[in-house]
Every structure is written in C-alpha cells, then in structure tokens.
N, C-alpha and C. Protein backbone atom coordinates (compact mmCIF):
# COMPACT_ATOMS: atom_id res chain seq x y z
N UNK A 1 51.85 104.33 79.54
CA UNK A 1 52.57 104.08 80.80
C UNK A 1 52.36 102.65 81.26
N UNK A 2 51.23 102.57 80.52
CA UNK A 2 50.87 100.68 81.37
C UNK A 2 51.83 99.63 80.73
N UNK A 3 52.29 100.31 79.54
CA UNK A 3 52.70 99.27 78.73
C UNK A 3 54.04 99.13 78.99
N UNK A 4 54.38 100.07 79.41
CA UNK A 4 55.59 100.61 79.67
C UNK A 4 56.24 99.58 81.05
N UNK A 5 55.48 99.45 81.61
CA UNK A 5 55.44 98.83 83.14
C UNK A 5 54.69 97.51 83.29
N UNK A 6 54.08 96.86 81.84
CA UNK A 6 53.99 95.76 81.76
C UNK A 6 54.92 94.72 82.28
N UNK A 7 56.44 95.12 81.94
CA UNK A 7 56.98 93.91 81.78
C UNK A 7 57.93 94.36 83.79
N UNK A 8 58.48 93.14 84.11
CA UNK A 8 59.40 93.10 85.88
C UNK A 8 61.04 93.96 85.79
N UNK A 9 61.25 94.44 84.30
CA UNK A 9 62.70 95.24 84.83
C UNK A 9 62.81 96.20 85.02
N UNK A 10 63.92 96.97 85.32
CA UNK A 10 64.08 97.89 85.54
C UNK A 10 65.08 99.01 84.95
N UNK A 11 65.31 100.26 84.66
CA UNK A 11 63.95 100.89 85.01
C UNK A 11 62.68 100.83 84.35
N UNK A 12 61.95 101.29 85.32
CA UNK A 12 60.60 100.39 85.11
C UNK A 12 59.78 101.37 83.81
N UNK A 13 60.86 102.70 83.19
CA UNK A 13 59.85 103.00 81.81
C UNK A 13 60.43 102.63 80.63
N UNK A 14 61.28 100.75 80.99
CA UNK A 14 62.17 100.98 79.56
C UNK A 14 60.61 100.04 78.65
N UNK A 15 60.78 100.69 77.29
CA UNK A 15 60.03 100.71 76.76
C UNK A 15 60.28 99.27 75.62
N UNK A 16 59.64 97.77 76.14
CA UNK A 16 59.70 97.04 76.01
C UNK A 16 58.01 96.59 75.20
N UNK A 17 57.37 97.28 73.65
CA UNK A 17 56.17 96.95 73.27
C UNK A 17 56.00 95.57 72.62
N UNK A 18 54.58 94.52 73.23
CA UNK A 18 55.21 93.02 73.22
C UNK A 18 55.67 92.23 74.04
N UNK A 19 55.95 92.58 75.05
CA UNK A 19 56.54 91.80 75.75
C UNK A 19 55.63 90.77 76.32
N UNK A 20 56.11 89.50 75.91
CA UNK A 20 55.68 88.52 76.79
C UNK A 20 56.02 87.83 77.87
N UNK A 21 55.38 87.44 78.83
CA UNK A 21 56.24 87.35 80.50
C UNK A 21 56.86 85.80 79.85
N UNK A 22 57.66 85.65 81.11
CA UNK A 22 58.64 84.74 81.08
C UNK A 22 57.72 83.70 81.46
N UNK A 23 57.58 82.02 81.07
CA UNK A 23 56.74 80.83 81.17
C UNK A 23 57.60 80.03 82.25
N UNK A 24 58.65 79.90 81.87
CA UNK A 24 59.52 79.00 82.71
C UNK A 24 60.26 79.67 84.32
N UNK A 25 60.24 78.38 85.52
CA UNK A 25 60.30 79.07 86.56
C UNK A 25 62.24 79.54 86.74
N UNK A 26 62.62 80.15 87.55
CA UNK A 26 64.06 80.26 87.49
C UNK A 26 64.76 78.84 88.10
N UNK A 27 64.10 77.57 88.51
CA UNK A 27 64.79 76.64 89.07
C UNK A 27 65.05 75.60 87.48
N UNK A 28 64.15 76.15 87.09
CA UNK A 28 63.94 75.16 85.28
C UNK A 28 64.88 75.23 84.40
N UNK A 29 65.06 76.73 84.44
CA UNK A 29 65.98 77.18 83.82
C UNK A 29 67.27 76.85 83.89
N UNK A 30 67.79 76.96 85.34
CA UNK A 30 69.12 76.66 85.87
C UNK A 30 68.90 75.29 85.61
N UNK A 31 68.18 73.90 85.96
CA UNK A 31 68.30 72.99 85.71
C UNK A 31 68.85 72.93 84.46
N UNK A 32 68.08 72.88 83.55
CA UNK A 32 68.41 72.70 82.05
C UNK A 32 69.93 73.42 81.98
N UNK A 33 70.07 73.99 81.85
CA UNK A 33 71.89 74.87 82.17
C UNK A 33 72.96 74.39 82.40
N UNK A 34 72.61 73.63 83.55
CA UNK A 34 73.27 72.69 84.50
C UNK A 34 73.77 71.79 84.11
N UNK A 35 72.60 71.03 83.75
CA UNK A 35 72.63 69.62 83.43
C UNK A 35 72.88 69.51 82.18
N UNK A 36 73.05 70.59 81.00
CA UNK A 36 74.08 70.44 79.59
C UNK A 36 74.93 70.78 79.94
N UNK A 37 75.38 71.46 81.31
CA UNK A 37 76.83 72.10 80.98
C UNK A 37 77.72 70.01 82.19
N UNK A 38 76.75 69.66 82.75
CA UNK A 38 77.65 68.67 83.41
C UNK A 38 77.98 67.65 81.88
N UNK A 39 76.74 67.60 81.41
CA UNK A 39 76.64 66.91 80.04
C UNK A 39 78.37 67.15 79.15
N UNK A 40 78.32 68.24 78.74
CA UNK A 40 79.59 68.75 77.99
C UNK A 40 81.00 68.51 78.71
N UNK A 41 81.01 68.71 80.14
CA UNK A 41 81.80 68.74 81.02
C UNK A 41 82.56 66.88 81.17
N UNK A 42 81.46 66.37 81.17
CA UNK A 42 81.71 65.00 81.66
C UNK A 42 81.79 64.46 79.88
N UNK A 43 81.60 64.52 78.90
CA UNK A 43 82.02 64.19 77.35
C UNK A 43 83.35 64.67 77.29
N UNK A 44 83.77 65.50 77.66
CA UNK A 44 84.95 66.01 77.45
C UNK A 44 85.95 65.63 78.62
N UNK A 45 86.04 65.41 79.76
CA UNK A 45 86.76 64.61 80.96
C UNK A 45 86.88 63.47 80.22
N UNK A 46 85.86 62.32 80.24
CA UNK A 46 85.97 61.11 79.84
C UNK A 46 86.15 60.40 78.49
N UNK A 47 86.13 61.10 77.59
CA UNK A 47 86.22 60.83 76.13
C UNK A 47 87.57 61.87 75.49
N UNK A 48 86.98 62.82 75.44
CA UNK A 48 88.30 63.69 74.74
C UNK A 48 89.55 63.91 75.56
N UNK A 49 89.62 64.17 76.81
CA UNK A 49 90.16 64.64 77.76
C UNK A 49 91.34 63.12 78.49
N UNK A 50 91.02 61.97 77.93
CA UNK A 50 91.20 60.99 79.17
C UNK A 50 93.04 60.42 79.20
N UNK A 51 93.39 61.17 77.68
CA UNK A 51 94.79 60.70 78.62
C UNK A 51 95.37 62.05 78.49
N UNK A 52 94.95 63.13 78.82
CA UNK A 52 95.73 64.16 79.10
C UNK A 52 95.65 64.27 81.07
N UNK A 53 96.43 65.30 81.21
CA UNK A 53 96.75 65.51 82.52
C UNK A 53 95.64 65.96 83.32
N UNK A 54 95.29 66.17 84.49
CA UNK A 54 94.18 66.50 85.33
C UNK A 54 93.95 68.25 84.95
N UNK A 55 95.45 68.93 84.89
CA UNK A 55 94.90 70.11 84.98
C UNK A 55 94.55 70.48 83.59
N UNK A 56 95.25 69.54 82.64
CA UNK A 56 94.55 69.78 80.88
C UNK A 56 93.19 69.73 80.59
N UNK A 57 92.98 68.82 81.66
CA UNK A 57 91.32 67.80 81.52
C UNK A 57 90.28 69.29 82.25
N UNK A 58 90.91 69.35 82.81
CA UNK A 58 89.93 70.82 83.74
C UNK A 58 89.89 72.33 82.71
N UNK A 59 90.88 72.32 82.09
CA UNK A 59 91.13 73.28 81.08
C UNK A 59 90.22 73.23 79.77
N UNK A 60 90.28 71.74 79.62
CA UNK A 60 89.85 71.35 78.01
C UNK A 60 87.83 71.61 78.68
N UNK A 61 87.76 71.07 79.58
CA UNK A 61 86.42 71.33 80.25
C UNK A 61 85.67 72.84 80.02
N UNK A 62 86.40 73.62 80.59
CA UNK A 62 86.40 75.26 81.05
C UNK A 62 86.20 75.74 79.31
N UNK A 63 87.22 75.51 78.60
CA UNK A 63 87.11 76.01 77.27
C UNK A 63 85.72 75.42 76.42
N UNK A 64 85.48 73.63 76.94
CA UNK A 64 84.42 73.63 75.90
C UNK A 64 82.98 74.23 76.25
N UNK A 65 83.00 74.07 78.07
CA UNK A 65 82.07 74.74 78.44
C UNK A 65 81.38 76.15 77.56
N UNK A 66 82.62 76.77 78.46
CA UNK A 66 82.29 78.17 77.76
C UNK A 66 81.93 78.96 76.19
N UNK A 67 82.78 77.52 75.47
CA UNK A 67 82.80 77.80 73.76
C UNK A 67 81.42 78.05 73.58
N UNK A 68 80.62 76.91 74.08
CA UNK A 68 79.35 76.51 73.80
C UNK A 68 78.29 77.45 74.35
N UNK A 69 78.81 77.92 75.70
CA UNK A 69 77.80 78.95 76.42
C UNK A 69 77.57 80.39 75.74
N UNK A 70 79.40 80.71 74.74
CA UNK A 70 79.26 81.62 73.98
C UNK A 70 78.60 81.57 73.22
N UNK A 71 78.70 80.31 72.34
CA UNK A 71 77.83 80.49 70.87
C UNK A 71 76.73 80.16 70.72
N UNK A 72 76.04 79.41 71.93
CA UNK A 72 75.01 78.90 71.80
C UNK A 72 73.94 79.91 72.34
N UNK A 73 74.35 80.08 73.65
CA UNK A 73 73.37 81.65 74.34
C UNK A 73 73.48 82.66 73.95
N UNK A 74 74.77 83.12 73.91
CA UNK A 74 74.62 84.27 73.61
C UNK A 74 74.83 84.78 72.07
N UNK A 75 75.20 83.75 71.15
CA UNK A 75 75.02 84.09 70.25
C UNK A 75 72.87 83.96 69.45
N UNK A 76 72.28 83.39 70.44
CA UNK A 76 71.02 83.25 70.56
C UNK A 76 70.86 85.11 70.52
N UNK A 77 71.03 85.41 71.91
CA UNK A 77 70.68 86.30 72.14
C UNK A 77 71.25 87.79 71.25
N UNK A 78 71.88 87.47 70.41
CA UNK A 78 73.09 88.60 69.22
C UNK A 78 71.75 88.77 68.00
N UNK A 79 71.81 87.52 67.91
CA UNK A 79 70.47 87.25 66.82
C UNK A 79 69.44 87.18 66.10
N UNK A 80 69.10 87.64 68.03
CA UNK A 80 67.43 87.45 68.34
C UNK A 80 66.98 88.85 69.02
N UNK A 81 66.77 89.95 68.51
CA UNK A 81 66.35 91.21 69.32
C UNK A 81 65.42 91.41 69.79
N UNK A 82 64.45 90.39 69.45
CA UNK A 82 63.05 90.39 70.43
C UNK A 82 62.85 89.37 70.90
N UNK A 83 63.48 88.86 71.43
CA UNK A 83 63.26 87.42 72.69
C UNK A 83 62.35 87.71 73.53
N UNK A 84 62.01 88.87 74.12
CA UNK A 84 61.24 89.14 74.54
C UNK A 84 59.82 89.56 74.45
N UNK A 85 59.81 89.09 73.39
CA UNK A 85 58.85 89.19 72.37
C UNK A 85 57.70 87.06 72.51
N UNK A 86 59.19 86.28 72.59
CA UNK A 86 58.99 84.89 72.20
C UNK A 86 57.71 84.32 72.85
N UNK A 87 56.51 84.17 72.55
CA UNK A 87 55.78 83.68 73.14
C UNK A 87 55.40 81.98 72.58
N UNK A 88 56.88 81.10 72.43
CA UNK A 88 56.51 79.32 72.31
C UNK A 88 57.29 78.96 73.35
N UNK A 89 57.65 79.75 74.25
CA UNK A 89 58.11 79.21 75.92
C UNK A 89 59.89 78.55 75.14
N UNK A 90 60.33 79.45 74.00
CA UNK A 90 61.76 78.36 73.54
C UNK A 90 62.60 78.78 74.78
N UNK A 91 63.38 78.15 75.12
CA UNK A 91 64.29 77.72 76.33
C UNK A 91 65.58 79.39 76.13
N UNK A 92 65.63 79.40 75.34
CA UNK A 92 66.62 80.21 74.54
C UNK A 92 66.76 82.00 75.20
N UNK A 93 65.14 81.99 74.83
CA UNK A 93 64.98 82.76 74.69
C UNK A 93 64.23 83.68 76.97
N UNK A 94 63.61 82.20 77.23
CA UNK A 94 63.25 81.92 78.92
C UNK A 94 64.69 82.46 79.33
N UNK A 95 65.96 82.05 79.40
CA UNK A 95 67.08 82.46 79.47
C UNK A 95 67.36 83.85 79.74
N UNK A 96 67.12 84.40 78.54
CA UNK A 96 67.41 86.09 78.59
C UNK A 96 66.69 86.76 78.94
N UNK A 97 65.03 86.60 79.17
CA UNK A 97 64.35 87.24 80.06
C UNK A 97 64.38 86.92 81.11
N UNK A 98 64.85 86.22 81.52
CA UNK A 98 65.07 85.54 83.59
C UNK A 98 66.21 86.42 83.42
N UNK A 99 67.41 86.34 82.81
CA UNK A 99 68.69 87.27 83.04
C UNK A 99 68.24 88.89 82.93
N UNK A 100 67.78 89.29 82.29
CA UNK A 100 67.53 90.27 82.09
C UNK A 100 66.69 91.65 83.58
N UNK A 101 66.24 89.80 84.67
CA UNK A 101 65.89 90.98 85.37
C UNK A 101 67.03 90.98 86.66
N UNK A 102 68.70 90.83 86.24
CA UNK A 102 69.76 91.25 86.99
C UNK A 102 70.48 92.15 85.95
N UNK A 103 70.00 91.99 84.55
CA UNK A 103 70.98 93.52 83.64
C UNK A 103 69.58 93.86 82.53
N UNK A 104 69.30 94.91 82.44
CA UNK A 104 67.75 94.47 81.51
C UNK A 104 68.17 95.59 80.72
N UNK A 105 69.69 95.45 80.59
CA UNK A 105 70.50 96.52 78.94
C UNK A 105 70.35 94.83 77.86
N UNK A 106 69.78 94.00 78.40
CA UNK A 106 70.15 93.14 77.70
C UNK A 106 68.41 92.91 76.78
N UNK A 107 67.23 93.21 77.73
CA UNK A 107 66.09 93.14 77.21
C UNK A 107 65.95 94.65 76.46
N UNK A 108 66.67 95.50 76.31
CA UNK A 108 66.69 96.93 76.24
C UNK A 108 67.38 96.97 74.85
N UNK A 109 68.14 96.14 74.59
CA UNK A 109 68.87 96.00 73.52
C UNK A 109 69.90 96.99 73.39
N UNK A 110 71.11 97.16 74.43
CA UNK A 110 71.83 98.49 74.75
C UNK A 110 73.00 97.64 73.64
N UNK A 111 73.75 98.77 72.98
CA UNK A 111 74.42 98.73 71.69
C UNK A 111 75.71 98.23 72.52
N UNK A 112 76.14 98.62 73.76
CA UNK A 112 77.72 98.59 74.41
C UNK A 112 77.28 96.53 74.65
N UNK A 113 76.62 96.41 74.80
CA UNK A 113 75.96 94.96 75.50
C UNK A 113 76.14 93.89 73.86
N UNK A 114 75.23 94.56 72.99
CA UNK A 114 75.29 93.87 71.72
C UNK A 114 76.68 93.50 71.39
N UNK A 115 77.39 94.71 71.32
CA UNK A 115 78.70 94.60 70.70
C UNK A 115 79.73 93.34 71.52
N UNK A 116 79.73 93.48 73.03
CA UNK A 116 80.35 93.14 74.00
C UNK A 116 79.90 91.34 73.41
N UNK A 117 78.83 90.93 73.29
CA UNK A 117 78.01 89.77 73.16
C UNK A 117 78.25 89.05 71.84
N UNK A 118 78.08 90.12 70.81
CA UNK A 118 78.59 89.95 69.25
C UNK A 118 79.95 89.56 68.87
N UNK A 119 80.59 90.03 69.62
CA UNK A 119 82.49 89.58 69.57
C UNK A 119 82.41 88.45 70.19
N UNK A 120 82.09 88.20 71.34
CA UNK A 120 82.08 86.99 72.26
C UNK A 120 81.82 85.56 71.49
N UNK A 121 80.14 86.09 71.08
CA UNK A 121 79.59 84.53 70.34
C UNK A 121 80.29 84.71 68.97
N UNK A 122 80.51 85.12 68.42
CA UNK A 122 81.24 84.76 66.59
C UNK A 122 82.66 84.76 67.17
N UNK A 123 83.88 85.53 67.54
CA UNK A 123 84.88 85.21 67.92
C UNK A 123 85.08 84.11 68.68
N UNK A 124 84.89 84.54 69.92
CA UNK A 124 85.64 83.94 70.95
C UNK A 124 84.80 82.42 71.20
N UNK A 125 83.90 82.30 70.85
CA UNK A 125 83.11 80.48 70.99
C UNK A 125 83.74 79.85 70.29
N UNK A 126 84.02 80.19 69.30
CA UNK A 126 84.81 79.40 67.83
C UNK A 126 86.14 78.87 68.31
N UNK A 127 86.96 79.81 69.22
CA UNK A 127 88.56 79.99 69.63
C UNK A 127 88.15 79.16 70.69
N UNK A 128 87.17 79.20 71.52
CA UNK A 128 87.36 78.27 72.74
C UNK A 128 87.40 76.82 72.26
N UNK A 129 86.68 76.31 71.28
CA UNK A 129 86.96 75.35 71.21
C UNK A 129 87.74 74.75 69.96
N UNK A 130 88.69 75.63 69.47
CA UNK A 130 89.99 75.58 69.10
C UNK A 130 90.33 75.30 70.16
N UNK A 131 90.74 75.59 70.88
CA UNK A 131 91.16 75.77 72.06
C UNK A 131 91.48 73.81 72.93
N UNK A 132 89.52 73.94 72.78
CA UNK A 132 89.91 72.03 73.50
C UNK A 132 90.95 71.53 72.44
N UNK A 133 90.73 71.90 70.91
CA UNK A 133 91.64 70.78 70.59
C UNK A 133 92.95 71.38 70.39
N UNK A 134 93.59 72.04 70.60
CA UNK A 134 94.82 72.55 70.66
C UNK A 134 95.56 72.22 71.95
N UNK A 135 94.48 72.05 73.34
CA UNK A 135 95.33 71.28 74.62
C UNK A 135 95.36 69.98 74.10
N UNK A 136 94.01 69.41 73.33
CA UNK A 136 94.30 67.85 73.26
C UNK A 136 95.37 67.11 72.27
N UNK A 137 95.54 68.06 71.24
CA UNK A 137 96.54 67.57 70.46
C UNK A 137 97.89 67.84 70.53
N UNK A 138 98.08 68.45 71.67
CA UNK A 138 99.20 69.64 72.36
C UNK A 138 100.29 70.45 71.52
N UNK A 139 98.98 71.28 70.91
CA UNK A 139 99.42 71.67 69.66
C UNK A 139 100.40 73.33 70.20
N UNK A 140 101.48 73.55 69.45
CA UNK A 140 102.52 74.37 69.93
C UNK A 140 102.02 76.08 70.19
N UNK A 141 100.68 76.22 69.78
CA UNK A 141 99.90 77.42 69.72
C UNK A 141 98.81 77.66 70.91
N UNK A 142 98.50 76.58 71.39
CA UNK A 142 97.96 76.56 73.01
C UNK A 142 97.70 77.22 73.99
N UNK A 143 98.91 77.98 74.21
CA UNK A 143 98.84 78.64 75.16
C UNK A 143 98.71 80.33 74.55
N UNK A 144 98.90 80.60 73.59
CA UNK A 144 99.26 81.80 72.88
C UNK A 144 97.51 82.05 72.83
N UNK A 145 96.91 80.89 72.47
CA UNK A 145 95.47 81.34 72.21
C UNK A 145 94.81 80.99 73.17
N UNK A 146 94.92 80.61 74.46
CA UNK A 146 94.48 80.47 75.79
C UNK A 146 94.55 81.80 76.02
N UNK A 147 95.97 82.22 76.12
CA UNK A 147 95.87 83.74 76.69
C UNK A 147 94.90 84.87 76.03
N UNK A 148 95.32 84.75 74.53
CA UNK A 148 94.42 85.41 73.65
C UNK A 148 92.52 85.49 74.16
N UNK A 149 92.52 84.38 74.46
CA UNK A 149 90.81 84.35 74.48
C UNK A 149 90.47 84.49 75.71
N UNK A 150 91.35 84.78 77.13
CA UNK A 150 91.25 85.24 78.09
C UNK A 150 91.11 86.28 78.29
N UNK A 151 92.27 86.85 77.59
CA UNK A 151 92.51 88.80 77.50
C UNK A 151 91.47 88.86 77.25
N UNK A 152 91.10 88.37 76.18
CA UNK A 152 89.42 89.06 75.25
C UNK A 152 88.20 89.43 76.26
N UNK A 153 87.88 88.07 76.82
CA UNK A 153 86.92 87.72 78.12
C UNK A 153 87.07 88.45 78.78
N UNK A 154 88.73 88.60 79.34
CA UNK A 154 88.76 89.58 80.76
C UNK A 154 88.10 91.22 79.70
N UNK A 155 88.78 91.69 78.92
CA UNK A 155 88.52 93.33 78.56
C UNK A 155 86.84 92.98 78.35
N UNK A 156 86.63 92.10 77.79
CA UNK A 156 84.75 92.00 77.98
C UNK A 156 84.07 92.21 78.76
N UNK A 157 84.63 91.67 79.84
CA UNK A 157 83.88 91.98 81.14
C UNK A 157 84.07 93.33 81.67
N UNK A 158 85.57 93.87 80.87
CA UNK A 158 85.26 95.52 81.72
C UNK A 158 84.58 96.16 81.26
N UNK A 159 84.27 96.10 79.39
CA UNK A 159 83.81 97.10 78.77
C UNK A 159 82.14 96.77 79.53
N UNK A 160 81.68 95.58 79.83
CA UNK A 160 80.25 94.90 80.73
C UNK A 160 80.02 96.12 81.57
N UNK A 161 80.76 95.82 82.63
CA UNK A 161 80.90 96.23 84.04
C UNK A 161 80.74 97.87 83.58
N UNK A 162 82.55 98.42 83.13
CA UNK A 162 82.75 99.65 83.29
C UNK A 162 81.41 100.78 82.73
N UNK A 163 80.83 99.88 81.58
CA UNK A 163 79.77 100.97 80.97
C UNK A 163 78.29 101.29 81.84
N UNK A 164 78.17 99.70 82.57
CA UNK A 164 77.11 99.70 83.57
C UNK A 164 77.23 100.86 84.44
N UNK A 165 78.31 100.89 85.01
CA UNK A 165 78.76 101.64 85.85
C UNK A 165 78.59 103.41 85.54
N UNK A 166 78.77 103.76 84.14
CA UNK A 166 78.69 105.19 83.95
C UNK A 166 77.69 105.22 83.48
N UNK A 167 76.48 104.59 83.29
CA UNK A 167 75.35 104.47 82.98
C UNK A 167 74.19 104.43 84.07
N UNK A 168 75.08 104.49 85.66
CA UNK A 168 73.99 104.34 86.66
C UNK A 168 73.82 103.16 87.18
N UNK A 169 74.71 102.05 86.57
CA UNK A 169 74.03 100.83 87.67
C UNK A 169 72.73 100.55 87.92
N UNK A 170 71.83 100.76 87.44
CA UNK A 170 70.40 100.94 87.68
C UNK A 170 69.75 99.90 86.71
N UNK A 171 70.09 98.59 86.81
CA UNK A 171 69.31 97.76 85.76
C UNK A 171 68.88 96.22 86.28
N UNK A 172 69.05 96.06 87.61
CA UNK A 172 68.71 94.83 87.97
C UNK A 172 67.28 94.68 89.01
N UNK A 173 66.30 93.75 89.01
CA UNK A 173 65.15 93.82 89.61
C UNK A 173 65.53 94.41 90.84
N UNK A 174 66.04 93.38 91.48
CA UNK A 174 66.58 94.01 93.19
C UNK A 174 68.21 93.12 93.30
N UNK A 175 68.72 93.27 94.56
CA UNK A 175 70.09 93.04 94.87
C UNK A 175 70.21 91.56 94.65
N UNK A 176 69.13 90.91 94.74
CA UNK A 176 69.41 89.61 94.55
C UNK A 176 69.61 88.70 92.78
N UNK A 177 69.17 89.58 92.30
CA UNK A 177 69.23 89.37 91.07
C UNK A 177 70.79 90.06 90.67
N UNK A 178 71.04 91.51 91.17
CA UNK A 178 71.85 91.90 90.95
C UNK A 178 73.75 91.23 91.06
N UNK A 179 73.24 90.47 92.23
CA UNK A 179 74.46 89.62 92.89
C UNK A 179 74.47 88.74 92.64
N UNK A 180 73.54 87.43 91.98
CA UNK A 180 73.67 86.10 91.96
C UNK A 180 73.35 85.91 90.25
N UNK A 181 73.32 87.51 89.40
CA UNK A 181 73.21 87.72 87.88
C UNK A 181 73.89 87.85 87.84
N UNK A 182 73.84 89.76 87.96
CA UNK A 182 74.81 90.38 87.39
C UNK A 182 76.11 90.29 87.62
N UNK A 183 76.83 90.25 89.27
CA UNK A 183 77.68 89.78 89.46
C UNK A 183 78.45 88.11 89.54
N UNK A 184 77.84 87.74 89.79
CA UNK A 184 78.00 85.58 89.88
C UNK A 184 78.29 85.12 89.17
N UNK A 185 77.10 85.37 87.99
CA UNK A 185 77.57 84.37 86.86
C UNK A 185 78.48 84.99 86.13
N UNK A 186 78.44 86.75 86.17
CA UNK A 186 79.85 87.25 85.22
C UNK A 186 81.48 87.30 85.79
N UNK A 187 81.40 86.88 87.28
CA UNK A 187 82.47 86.99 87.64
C UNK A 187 83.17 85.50 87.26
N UNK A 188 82.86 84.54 87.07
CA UNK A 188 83.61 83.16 87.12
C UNK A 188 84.60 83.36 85.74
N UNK A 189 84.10 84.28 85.31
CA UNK A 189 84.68 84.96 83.52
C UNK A 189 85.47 86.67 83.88
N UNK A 190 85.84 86.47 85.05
CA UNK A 190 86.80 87.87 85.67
C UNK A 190 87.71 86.30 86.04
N UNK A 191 87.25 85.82 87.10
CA UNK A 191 88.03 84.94 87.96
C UNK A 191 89.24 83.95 87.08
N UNK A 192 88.18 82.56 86.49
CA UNK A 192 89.18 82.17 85.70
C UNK A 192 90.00 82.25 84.24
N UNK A 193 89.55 83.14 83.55
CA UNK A 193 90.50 83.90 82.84
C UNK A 193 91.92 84.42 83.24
N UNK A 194 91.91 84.90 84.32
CA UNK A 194 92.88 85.91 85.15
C UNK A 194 93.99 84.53 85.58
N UNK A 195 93.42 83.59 86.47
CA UNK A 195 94.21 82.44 86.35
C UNK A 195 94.79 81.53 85.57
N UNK A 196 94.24 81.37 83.97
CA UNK A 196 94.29 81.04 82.96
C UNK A 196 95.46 81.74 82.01
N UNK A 197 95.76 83.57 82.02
CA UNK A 197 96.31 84.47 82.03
C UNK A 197 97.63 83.72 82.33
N UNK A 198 97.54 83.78 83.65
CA UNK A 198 98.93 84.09 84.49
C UNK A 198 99.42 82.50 84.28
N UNK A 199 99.02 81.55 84.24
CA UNK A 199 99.87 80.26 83.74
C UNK A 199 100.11 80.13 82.29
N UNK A 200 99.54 80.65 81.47
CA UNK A 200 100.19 81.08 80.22
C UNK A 200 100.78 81.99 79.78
N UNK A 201 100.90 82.88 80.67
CA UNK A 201 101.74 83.75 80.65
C UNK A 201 103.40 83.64 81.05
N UNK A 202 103.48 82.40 82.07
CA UNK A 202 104.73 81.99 82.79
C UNK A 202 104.93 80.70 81.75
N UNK A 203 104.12 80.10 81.53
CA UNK A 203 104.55 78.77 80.67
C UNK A 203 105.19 79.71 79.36
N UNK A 204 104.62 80.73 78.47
CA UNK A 204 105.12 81.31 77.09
C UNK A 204 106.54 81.81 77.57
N UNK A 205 106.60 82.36 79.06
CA UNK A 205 108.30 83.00 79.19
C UNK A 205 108.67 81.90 79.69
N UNK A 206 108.75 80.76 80.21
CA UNK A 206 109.74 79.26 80.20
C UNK A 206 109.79 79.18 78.70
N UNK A 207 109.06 79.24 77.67
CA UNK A 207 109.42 78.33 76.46
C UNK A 207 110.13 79.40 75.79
N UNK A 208 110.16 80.72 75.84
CA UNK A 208 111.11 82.00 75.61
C UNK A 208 112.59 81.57 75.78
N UNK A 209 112.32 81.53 77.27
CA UNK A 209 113.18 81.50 77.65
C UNK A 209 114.42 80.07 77.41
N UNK A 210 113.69 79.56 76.87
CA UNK A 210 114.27 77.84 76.88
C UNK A 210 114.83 78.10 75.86
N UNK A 211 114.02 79.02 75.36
CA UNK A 211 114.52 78.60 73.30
C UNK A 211 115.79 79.84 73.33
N UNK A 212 115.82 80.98 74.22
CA UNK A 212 116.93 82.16 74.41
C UNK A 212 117.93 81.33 74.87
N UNK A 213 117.99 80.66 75.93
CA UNK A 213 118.99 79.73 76.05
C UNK A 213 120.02 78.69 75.25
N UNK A 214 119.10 78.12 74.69
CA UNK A 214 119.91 77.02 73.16
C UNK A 214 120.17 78.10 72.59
N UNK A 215 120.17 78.93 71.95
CA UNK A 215 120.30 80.08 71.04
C UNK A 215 121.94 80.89 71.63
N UNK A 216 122.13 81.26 72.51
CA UNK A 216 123.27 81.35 73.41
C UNK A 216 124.47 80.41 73.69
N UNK A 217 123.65 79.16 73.80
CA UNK A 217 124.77 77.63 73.88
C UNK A 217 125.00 77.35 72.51
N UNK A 218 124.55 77.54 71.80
CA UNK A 218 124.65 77.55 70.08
C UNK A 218 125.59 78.31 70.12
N UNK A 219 125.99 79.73 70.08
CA UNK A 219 126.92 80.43 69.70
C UNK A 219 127.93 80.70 70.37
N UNK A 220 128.18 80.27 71.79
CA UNK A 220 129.50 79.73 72.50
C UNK A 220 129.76 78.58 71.79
C-alpha cells in the first residue's frame, strides 16, 4: 500500500512500482517549453515565413509548433513507458510526470491514451510540418491537408476527453491541475483546429466552386 501511494496521482492506488519523484519545479518546466516553442515560432515568422502573408505566417507558426510538440513530446512519451521510472532529471521525461498529475492515464500507461498519442506523434507531427512547407511553397494540397490534420486533432481530442469521461474523470491531483492540464493545454487543440477547419473548409468550396464554374462557361 505504501508503494502504491508513493508517488502524488491520482487515484491514489494506481500502481506505479519505481517511481521516481519529479526533480524539476513546474515553473522550469514551462520555461524550457516556452522558450523552444518562442524559439520555433520566431525561426519560422522571420526566416521561413517572411514573404508570405500575416495569416500564412501565423499558420506556418501553429503547424511547426505543434509538428514538433507532437513528435518530440509526445512521441517521447509513446516510447518511453517508464518515464516515471527516469531518475537523470531528462527534461523529457520531468514533462510527463508534472502532466501526469492533471491526467495520470498517462503515468498509468492507459491503452485509449497510448493509442490517441501513438497516431498523433508518428502521423500527424510528420503532416504538420508538411504542412509549413506546403503553405510556404503554396503548394495546391494545403488546405486539403490542413483540414486533414485538424479533423485528426479535433477526433483526438474526443476520443482524450470522451474516454476520460466514461472512465470517471477521476485522474487529476486537484482542480487546478485539472483546469490549467487537463483542460488548457488540451483545449488550444479543440480551439484552433476548429478554426483552421472552417477556413479550409470555405477556401476548398471557393476553389470547387471556381473550377464548377469554368467547367460550365466551357460548355456554353
């Protein structure tokens, strides 16, 4: 039972043998986070990004961001089934045990979570940054795989959410973890997807529609 309750998640008998506490504080963490993701953000505005349009430049941003957050974290975490285990303080691994105490299916190693995580980092990281270079080269497939890797994200997040949900909700330290984890950082991946969606969704029926048109004036 002691061992059981060694480690801060919840519930408190998931059976975590090994576990080593987390070294790094939660302000360290987010720093480091931060400050690669302004890193990536600002390489890609000012270098890759600089003679495309403002809202391309914000797009090409969002995609490389995220490419990287996919394949790099969480494909860490696909990889690595005992991170919680890691006792050389790797950054990687500080990550998923600080997260873990707003969803701790993730220190638990829950199969709906793996899978959800496993598609994400090998698929969809790869496509995101297809992705930067398909806005930058304004390549005619763009938007087809914008939407594509949105849909994906958005149904990711339900199969996330919806399974939490019939499973009890019962996996975050307290509400604050629960809201500024579980919900915060997964909603910006509900949010702009959905917006991402719906302008490629209206840009693919203008270019439908453009091309139904000549097609019509052609045969009058």
């Amino acid at each position: 039972m002691e061992e059981a309750a060694a480690h801060p998640y919840v519930p408190r008998d998931l059976k975590l043998p090994g576990y080593v506490p987390i070294s790094m504080s939660m302000s360290s963490i987010l720093a480091v986070y931060l400050g690669a993701s302004l890193f990536v953000v600002t390489f890609v505005w000012f270098l890759l990004g600089r003679k495309k349009a403002h809202l391309d430049r914000l797009l090409m941003c969002w995609w490389a961001f995220t490419g990287l957050t996919h394949m790099v974290l969480e494909g860490y975490f696909v990889f690595s089934p005992e991170f919680y285990k890691d006792n050389t303080s790797c950054y990687l691994a500080e990550v998923w045990k600080e997260y873990s105490k707003g969803d701790s299916r993730y220190a638990g190693r829950d199969s709906a979570v793996i899978a959800v995580e496993g598609i994400t980092a090998v698929i969809e990281g790869p496509a995101c940054l297809l992705a930067v270079y398909a806005i930058s080269k304004g390549k005619s497939y763009s938007y087809v795989l914008q939407l594509a890797i949105s849909l994906g994200q958005l149904y990711g997040c339900l199969v996330y959410f919806i399974t939490a949900f019939l499973e009890g909700d019962n996996f975050a330290t307290n509400s604050f973890y629960y809201y500024s984890y579980y919900i915060g950082a997964n909603g910006w991946w509900v949010l702009i997807p959905l917006l991402i969606s719906y302008r490629c969704w209206n840009k693919i029926c203008e270019s439908a529609n453009g091309v139904e048109t000549k097609m019509k004036k052609k045969i009058r």
